[in-house]
N, C-alpha and C. Protein backbone atom coordinates (compact mmCIF):
# COMPACT_ATOMS: atom_id res chain seq x y z
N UNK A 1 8.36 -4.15 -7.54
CA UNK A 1 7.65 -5.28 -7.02
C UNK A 1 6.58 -4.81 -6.05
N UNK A 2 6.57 -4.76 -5.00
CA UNK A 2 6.01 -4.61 -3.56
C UNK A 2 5.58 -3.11 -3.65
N UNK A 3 6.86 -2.17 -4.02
CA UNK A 3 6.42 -0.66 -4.02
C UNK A 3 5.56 -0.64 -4.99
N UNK A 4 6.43 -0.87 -6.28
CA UNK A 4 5.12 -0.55 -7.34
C UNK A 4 3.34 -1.27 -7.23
N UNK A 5 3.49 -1.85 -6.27
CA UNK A 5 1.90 -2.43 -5.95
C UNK A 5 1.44 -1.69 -5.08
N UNK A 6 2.01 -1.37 -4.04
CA UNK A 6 1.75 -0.05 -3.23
C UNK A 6 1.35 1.29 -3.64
N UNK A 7 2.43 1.05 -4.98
CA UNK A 7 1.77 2.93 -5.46
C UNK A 7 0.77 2.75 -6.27
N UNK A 8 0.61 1.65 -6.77
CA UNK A 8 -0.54 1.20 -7.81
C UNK A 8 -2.31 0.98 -6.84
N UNK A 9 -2.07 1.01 -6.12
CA UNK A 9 -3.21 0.72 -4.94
C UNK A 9 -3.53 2.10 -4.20
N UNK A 10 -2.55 2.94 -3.88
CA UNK A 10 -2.63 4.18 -3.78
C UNK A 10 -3.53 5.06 -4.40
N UNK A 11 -2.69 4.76 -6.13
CA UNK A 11 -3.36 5.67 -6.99
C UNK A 11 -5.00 5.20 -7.43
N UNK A 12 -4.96 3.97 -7.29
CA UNK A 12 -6.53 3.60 -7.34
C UNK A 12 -7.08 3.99 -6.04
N UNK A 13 -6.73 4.28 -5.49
CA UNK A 13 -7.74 4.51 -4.26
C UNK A 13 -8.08 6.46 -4.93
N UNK A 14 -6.90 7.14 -4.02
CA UNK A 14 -6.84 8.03 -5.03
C UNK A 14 -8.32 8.74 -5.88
N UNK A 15 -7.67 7.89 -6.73
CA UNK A 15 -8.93 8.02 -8.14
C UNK A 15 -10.19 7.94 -7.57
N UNK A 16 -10.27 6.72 -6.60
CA UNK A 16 -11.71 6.35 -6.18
C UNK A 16 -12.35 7.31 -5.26
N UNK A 17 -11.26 7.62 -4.88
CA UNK A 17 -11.77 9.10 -3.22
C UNK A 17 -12.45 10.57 -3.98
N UNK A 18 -11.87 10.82 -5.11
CA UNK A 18 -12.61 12.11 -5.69
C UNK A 18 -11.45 13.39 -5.27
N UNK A 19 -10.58 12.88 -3.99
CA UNK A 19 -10.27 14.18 -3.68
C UNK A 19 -8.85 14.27 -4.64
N UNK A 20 -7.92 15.81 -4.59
CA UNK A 20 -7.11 16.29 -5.00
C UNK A 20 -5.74 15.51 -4.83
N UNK A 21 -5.03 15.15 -5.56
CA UNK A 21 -3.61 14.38 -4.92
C UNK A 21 -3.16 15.27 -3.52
N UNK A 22 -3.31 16.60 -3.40
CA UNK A 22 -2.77 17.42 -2.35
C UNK A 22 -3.91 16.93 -1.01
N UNK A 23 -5.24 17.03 -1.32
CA UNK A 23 -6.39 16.51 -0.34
C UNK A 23 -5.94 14.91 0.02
N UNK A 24 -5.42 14.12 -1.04
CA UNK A 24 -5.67 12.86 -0.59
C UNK A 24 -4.76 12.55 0.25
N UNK A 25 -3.24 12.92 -0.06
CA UNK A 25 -1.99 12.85 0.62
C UNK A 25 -2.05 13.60 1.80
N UNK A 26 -2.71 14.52 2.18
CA UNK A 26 -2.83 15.62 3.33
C UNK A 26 -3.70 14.06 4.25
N UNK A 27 -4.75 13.60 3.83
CA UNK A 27 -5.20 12.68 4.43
C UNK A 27 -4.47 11.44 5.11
N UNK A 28 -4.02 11.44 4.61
CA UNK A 28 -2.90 9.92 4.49
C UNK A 28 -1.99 10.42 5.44
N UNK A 29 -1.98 11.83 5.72
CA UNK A 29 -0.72 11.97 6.96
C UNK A 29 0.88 12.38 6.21
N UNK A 30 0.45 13.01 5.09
CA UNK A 30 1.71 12.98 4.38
C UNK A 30 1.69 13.98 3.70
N UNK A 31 2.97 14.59 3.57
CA UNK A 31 3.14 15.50 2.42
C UNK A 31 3.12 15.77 1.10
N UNK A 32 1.98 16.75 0.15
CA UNK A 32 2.48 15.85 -0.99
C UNK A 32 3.45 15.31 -1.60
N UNK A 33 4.80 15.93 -1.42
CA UNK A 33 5.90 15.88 -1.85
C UNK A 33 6.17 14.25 -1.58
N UNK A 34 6.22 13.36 0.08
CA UNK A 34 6.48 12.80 -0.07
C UNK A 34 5.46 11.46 -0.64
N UNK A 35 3.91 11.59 -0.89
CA UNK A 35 3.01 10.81 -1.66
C UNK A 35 3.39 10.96 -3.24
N UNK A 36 3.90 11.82 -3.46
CA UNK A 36 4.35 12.01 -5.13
C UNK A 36 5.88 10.78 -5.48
N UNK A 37 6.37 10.60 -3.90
CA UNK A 37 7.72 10.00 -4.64
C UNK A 37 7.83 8.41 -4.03
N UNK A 38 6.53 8.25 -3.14
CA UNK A 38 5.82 6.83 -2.78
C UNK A 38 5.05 6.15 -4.27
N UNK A 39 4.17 7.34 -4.94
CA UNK A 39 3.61 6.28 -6.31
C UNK A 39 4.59 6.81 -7.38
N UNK A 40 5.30 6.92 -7.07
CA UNK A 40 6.42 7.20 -8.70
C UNK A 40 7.39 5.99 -7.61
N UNK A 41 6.88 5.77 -6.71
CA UNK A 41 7.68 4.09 -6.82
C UNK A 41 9.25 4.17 -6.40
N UNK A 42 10.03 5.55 -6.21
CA UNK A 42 10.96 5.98 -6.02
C UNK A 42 11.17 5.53 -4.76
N UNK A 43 10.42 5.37 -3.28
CA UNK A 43 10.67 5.64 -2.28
C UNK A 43 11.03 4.34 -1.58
N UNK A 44 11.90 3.87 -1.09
CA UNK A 44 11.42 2.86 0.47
C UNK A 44 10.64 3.20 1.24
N UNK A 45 10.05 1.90 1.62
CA UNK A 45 8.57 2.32 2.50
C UNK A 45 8.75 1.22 3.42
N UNK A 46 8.65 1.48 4.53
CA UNK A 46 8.82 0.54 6.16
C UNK A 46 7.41 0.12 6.01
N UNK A 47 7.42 -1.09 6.95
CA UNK A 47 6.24 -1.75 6.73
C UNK A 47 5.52 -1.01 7.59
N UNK A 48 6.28 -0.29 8.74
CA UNK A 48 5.36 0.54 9.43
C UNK A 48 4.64 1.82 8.80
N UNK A 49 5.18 2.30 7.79
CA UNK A 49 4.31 2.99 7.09
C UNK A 49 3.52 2.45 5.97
N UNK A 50 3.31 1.54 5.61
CA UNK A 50 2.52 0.82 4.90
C UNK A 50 1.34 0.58 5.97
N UNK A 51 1.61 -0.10 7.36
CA UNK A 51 0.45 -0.03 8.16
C UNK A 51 -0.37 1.29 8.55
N UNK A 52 0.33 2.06 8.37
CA UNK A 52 0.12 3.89 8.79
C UNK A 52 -0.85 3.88 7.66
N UNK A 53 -0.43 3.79 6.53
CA UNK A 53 -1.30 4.20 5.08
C UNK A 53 -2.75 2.84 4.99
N UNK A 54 -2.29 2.14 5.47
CA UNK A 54 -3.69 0.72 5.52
C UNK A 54 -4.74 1.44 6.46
N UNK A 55 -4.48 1.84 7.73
CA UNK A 55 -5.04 2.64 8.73
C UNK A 55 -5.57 3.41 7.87
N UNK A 56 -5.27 4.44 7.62
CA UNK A 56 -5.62 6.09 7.21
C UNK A 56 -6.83 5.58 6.15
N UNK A 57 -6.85 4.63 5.42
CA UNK A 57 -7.82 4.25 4.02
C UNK A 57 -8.56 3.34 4.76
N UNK A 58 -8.16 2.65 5.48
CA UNK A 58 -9.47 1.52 6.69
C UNK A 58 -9.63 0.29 5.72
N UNK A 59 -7.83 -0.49 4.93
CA UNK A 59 -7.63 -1.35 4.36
C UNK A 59 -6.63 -2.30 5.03
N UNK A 60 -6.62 -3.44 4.79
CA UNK A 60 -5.76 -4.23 5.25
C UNK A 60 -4.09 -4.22 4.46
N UNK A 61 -3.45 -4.09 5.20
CA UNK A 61 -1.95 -3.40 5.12
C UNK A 61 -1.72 -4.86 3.30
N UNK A 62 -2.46 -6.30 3.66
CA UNK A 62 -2.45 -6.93 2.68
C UNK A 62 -2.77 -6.30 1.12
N UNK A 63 -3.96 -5.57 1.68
CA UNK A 63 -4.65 -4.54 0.28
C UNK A 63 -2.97 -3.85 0.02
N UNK A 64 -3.20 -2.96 1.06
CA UNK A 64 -2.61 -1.98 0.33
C UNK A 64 -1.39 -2.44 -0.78
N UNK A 65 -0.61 -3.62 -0.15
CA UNK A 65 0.43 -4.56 -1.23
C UNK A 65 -0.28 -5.75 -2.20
N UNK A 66 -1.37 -5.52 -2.42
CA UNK A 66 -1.59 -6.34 -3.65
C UNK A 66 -1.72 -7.65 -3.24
N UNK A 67 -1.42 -7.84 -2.35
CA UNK A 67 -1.41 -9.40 -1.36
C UNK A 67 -2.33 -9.97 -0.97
N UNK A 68 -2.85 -10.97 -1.49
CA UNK A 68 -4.03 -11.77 -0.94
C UNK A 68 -4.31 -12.31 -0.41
N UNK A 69 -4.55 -13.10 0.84
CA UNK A 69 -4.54 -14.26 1.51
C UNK A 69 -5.20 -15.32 1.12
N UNK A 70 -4.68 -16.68 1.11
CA UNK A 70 -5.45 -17.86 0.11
C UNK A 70 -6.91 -18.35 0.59
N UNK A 71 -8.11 -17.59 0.15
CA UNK A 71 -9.00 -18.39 1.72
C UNK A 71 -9.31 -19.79 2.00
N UNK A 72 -8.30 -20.58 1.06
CA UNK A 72 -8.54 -21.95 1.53
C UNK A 72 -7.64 -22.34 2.71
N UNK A 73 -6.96 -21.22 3.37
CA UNK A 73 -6.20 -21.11 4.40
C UNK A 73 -6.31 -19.67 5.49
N UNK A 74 -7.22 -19.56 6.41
CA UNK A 74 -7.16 -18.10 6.74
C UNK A 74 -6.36 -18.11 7.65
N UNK A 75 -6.05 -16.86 7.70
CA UNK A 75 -5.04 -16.29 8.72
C UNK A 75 -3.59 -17.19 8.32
N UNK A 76 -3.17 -18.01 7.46
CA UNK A 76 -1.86 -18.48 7.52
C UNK A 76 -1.45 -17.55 6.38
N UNK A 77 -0.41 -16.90 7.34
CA UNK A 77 0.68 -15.62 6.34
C UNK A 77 0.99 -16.44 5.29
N UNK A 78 2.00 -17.58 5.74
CA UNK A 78 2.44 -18.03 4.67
C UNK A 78 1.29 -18.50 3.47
N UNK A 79 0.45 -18.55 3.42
CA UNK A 79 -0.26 -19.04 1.98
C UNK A 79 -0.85 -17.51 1.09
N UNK A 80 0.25 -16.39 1.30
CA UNK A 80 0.00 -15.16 0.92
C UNK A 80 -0.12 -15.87 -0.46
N UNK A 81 -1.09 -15.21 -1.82
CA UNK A 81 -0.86 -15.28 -3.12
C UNK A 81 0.37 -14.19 -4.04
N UNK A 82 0.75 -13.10 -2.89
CA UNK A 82 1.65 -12.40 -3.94
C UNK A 82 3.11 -12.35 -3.06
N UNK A 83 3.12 -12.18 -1.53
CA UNK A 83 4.05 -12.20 -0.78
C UNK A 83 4.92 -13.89 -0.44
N UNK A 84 5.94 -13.73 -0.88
CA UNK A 84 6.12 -15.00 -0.47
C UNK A 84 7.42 -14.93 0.17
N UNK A 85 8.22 -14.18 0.26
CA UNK A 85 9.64 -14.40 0.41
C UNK A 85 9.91 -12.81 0.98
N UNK A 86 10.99 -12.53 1.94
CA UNK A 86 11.29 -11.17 2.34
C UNK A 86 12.09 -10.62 0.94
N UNK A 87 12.60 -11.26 0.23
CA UNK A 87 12.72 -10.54 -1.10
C UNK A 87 11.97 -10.41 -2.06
N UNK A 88 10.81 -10.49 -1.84
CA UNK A 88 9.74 -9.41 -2.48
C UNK A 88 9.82 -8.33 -2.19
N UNK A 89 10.12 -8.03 -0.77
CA UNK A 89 9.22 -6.64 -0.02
C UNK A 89 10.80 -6.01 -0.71
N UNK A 90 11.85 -6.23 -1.83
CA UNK A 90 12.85 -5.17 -1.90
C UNK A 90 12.57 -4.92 -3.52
């Protein structure tokens, strides 16, 4: 759900940066080892490192989960288009 949108946003970025999975993950503050087992979707990820990884790319922690905010409502969390429930984020 939530991860696999995470690693899916990753790897497009990724792609988009030009650099090496080892360059991009070195960027991101991470090892490759553990960026290899974040987009293979394997990993739990704290929201605090989801904000860590929004930072490091200069995206909104929303990007990085695929999450949109409705703009016929700004700033209200709740009218997220993909987040809706804390059992998404599992």
């Amino acid at each position: 759900m939530l991860i696999r949108r995470l690693a899916e946003t990753l790897v497009a970025k990724e792609k988009a940066s030009g650099l090496t999975r080892k360059a991009f993950a070195k960027h991101l503050g991470l090892p490759v080892s553990s960026y290899r087992v974040i987009v293979g979707g394997d990993a739990k990820v704290t929201l605090e490192r989801v904000a860590l990884l929004a930072a490091a790319l200069r995206v909104s922690e929303f990007e990085m989960l695929g999450a949109v905010p409705d703009q016929s409502a700004p700033g209200d969390l709740a009218s997220l288009t993909s987040v809706r429930s804390a059992a998404d984020l599992r």
